[in-house]
Protein backbone atom coordinates (compact mmCIF):
# COMPACT_ATOMS: atom_id res chain seq x y z
CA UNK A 1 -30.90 12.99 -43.45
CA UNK A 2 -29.54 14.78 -46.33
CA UNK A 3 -26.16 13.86 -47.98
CA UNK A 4 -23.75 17.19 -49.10
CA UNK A 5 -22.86 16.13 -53.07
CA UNK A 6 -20.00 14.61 -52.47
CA UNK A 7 -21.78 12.26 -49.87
CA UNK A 8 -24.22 11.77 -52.85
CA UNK A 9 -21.84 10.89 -55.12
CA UNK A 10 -20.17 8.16 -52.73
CA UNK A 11 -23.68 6.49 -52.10
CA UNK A 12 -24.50 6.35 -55.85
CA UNK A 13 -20.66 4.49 -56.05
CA UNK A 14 -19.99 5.92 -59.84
CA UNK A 15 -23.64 4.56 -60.96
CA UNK A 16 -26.06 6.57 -62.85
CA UNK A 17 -28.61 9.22 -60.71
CA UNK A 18 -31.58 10.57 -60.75
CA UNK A 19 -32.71 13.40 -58.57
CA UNK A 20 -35.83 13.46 -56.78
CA UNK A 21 -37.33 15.82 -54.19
CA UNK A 22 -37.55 14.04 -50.69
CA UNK A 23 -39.34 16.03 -48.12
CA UNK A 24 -39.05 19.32 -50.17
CA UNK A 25 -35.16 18.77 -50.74
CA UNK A 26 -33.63 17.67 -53.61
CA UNK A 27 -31.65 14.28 -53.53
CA UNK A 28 -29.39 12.45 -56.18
CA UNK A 29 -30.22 8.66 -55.56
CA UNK A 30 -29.11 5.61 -57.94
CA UNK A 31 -31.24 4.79 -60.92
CA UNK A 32 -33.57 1.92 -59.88
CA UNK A 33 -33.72 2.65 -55.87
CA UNK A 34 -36.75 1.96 -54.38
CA UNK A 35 -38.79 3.15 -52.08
CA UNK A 36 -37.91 0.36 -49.74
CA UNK A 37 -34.53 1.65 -50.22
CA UNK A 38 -35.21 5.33 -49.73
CA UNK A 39 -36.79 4.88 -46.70
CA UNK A 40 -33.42 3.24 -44.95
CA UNK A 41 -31.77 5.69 -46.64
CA UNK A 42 -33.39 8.74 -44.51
CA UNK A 43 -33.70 6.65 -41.87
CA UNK A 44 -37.30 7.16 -41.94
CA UNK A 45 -38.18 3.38 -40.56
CA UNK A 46 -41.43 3.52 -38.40
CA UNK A 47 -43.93 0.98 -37.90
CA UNK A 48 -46.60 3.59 -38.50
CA UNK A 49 -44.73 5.26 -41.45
CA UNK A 50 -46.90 6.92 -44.81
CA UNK A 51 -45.25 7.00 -47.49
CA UNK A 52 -46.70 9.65 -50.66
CA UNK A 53 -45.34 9.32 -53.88
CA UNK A 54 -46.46 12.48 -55.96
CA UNK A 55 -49.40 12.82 -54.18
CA UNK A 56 -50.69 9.46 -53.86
CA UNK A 57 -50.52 7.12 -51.05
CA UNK A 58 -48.43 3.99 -51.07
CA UNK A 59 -49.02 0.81 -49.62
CA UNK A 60 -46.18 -0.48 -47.47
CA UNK A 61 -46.34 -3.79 -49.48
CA UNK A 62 -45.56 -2.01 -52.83
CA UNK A 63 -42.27 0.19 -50.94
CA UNK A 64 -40.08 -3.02 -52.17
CA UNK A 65 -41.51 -2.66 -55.29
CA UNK A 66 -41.80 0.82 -56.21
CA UNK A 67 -39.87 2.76 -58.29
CA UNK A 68 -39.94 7.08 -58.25
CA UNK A 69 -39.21 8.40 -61.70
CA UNK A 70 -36.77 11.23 -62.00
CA UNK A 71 -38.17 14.29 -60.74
CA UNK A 72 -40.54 12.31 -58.12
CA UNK A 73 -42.14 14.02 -54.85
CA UNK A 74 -41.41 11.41 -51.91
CA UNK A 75 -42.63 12.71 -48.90
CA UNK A 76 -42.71 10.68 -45.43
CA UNK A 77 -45.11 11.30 -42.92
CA UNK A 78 -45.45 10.26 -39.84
CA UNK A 79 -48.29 10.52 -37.91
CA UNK A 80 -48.47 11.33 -34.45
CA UNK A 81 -51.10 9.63 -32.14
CA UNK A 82 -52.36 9.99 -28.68
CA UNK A 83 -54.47 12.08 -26.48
C-alpha cells in the first residue's frame, strides 16, 4: 500500500523521515523503522515472505532487527508455489 504525503506525514506523527524506495516507489517512513515494521506497514505479512534489502537477502529473524538507511531498496517478494 502506498500512503499520498499527507498520509505519510500522519504515520511519521511530526517525527523525523527518511525516504526509502519500497517496491520501486518511494516512501517517507520514521527514522529507526524496521523492517519488522515495514512489512506491517505494506501489509506484506506472509508466512513464505523474502524480504531484499539492497540486493541482499534477509533472514526473517534479523526483520525485528534491521534497520534500512536512507535511500534503501526494500523489495518484498513473494514466491508463488505449486504445480
Amino acid at each position: 500500500m502506498r500512503y499520498p504525503p499527507a498520509a505519510a506525514a500522519w504515520y511519521a506523527n511530526g517525527m523525523e523521515t527518511i525516504e526509502l524506495v519500497v517496491d520501486g516507489f518511494a516512501d517517507q517512513v520514521p527514522v529507526g523503522t524496521s523492517l519488522a515494521q515495514l512489512i506491517e506497514r505494506h501489509r506484506a505479512q506472509h508466512k513464505d515472505l523474502v524480504v531484499e534489502l539492497d540486493g541482499r537477502f534477509v533472514y526473517p529473524g534479523e526483520y525485528a532487527t534491521t534497520f534500512p538507511p536512507p535511500g534503501a531498496r526494500v523489495e518484498f517478494i513473494h514466491p508463488a508455489f505449486g504445480g
